[in-house]
Protein backbone atom coordinates (compact mmCIF):
# COMPACT_ATOMS: atom_id res chain seq x y z
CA UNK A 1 113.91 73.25 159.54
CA UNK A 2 113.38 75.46 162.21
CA UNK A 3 117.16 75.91 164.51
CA UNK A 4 116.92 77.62 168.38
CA UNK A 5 118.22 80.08 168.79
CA UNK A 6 121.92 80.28 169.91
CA UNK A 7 121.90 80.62 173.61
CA UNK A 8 124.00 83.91 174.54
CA UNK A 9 126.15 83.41 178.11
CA UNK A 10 127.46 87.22 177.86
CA UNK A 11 127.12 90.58 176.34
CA UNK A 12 129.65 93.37 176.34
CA UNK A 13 128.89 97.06 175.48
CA UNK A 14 130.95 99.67 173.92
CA UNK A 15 129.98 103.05 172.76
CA UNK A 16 130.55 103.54 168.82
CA UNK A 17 129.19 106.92 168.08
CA UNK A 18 125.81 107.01 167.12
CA UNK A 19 126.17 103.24 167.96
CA UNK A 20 126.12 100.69 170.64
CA UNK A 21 128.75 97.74 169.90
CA UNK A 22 127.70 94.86 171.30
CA UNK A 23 130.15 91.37 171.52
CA UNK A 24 127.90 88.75 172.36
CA UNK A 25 128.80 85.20 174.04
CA UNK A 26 127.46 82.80 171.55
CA UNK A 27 126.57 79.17 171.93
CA UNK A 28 124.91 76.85 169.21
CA UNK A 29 123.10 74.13 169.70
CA UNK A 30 125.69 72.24 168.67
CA UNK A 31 127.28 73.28 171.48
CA UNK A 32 129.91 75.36 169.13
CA UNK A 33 130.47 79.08 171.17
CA UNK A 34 131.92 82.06 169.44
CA UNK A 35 131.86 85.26 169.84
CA UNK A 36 129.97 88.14 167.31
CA UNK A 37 129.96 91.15 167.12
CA UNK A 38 126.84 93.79 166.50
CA UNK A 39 125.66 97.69 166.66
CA UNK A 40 122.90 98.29 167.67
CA UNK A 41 121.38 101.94 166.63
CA UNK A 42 120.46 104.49 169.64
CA UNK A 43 117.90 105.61 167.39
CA UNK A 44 113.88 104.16 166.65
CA UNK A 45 114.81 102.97 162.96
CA UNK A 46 114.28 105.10 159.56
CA UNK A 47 112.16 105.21 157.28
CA UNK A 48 112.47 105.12 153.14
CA UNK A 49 110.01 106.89 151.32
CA UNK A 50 108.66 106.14 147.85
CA UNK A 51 106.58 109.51 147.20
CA UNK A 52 104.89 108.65 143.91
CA UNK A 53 103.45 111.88 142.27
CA UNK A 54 101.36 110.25 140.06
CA UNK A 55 100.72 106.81 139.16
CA UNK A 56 103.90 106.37 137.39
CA UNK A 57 105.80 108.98 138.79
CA UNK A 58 108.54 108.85 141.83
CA UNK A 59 109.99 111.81 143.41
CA UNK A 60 113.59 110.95 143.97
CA UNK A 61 116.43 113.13 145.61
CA UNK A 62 119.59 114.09 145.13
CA UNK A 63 121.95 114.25 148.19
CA UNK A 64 125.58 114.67 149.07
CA UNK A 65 126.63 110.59 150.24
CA UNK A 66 129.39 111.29 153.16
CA UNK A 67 130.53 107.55 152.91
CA UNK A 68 131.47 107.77 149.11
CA UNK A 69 132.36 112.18 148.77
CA UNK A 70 129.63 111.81 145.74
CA UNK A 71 125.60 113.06 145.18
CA UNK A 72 123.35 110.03 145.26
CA UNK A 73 120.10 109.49 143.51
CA UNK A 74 117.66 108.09 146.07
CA UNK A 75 114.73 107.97 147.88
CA UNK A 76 114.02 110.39 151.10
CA UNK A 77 115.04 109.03 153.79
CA UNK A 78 115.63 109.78 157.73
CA UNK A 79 115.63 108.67 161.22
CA UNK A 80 112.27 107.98 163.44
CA UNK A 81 112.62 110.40 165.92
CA UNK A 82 111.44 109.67 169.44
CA UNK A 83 107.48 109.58 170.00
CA UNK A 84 107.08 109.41 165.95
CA UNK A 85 105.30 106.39 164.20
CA UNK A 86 106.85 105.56 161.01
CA UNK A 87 104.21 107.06 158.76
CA UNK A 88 104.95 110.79 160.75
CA UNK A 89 108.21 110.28 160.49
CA UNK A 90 108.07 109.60 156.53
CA UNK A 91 105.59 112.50 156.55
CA UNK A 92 107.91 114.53 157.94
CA UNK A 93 111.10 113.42 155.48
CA UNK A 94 108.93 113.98 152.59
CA UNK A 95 107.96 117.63 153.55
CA UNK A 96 111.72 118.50 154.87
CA UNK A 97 113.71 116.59 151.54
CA UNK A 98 111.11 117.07 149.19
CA UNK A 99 109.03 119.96 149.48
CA UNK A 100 105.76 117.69 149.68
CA UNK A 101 103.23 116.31 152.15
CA UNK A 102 101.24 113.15 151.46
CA UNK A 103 97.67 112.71 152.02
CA UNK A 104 97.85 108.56 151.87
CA UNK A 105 100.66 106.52 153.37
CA UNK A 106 101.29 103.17 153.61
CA UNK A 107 104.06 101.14 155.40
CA UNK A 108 104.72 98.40 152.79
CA UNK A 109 107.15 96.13 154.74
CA UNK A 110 110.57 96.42 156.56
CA UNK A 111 114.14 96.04 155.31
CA UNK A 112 117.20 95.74 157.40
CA UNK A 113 120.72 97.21 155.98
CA UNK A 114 122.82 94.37 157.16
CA UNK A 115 121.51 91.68 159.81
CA UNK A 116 124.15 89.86 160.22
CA UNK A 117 125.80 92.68 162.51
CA UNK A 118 123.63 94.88 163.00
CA UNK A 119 119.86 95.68 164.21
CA UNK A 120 118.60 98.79 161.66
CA UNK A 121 115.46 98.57 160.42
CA UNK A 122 114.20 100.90 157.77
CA UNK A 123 110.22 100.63 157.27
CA UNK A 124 109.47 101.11 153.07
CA UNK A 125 106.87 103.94 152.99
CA UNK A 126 104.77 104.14 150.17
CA UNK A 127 103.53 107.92 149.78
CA UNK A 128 100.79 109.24 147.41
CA UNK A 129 98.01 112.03 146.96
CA UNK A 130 100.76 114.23 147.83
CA UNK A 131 100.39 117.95 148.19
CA UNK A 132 103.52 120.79 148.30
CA UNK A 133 104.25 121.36 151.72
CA UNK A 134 108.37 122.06 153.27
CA UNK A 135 109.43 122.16 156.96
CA UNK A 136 112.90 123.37 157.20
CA UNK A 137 115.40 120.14 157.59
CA UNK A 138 118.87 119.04 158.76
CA UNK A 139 120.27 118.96 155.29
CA UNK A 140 123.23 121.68 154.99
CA UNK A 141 121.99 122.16 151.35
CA UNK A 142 118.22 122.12 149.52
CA UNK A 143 117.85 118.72 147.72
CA UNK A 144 117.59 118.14 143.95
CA UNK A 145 114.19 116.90 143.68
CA UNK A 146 114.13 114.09 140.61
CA UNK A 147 111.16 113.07 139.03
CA UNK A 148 111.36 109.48 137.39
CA UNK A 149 109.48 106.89 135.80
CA UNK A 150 108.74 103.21 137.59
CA UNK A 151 108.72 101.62 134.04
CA UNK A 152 112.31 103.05 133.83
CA UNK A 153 113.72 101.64 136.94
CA UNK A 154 116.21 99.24 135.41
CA UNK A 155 117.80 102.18 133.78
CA UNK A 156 118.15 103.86 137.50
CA UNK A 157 119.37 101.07 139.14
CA UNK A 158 123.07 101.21 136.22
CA UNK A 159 123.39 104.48 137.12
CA UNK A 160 126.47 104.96 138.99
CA UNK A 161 125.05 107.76 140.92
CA UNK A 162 122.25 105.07 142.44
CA UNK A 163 123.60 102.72 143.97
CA UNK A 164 121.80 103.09 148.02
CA UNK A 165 120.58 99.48 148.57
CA UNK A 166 117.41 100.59 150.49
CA UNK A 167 116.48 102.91 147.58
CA UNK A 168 116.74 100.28 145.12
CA UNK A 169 114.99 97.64 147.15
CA UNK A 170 111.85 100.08 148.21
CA UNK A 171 111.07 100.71 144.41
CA UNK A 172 111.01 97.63 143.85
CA UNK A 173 108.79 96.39 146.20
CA UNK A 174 106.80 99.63 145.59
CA UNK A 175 106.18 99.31 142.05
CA UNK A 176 105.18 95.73 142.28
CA UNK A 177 102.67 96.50 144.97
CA UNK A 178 101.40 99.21 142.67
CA UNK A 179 101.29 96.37 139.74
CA UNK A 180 99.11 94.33 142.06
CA UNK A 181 96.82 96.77 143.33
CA UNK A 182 96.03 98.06 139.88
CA UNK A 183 95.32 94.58 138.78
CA UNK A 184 92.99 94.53 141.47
């Protein structure tokens, strides 16, 4: 069944940091209004990169987490800065977190972190023929660079160290694109 979309009467802005806050004027076409609330990011989205450095290979990092005071095991990650397509901007994550350029990349589908309130999109980069290569980055320390196994992600994804959403979602989708493509 396909629902229009609610019809919004007002919107009212607040600055939240590296966010917009948005309280939107809802009505439904049941003609139900409420109000929700959203941020939107001031950014161009992120990207998550999957930087495989062989067939069955992933380069993970690890990197001080802010919102828990712990290192997490991930994937690179970063912003899309302005004028940057996604696959530069994973380009350039790879080669500042990693210490590695990629020859072939590949946009594999976008995830949002949590739609219901808010608008970030992260685009799943898929990143191989890659080649050592750093540009300085933003990080305040030089990343633990973790090679792992696809066949062992379901021991990754217990660890308490892993536990980023995105990261777990964009290996996942990764590794079964990589299972298709090599079924040909």
């Amino acid at each position: 069944m396909t629902r229009r979309l609610p019809v919004i009467h007002d919107i009212t802005e607040h600055d939240a940091g590296p966010y917009r806050l948005e309280r939107l004027d809802l009505e439904f076409s049941n003609g139900e209004r409420r109000h929700y609330e959203r941020l939107h990011g001031r950014g161009h989205g992120a990207v998550a990169v999957v930087p495989m450095l062989d067939d069955d290979t992933v380069l993970l990092v690890r990197e001080y987490a802010a919102g828990l005071h712990r290192y997490e095991l991930g994937l690179v990650k970063g912003r899309i800065d302005a004028g940057e397509t996604p696959l530069e901007a994973a380009d350039r994550e790879l080669k500042e977190e990693a210490g590695y350029g990629a020859r072939r990349l590949e946009v594999l589908r976008t995830l949002t972190l949590a739609p219901t309130y808010m608008s970030h999109q992260t685009h799943v980069v898929l990143a191989r023929d890659l080649y050592p290569e750093r540009l300085p980055g933003d990080e305040p320390e030089e990343l633990d660079v973790v090679p792992w196994k696809l066949d062992a992600l379901d021991e990754l994804v217990v660890r308490e160290d892993c536990s980023e959403g995105r990261s777990i979602a964009a290996l996942f989708i990764a590794r079964e694109h990589l299972r298709r493509h090599a079924r040909g």
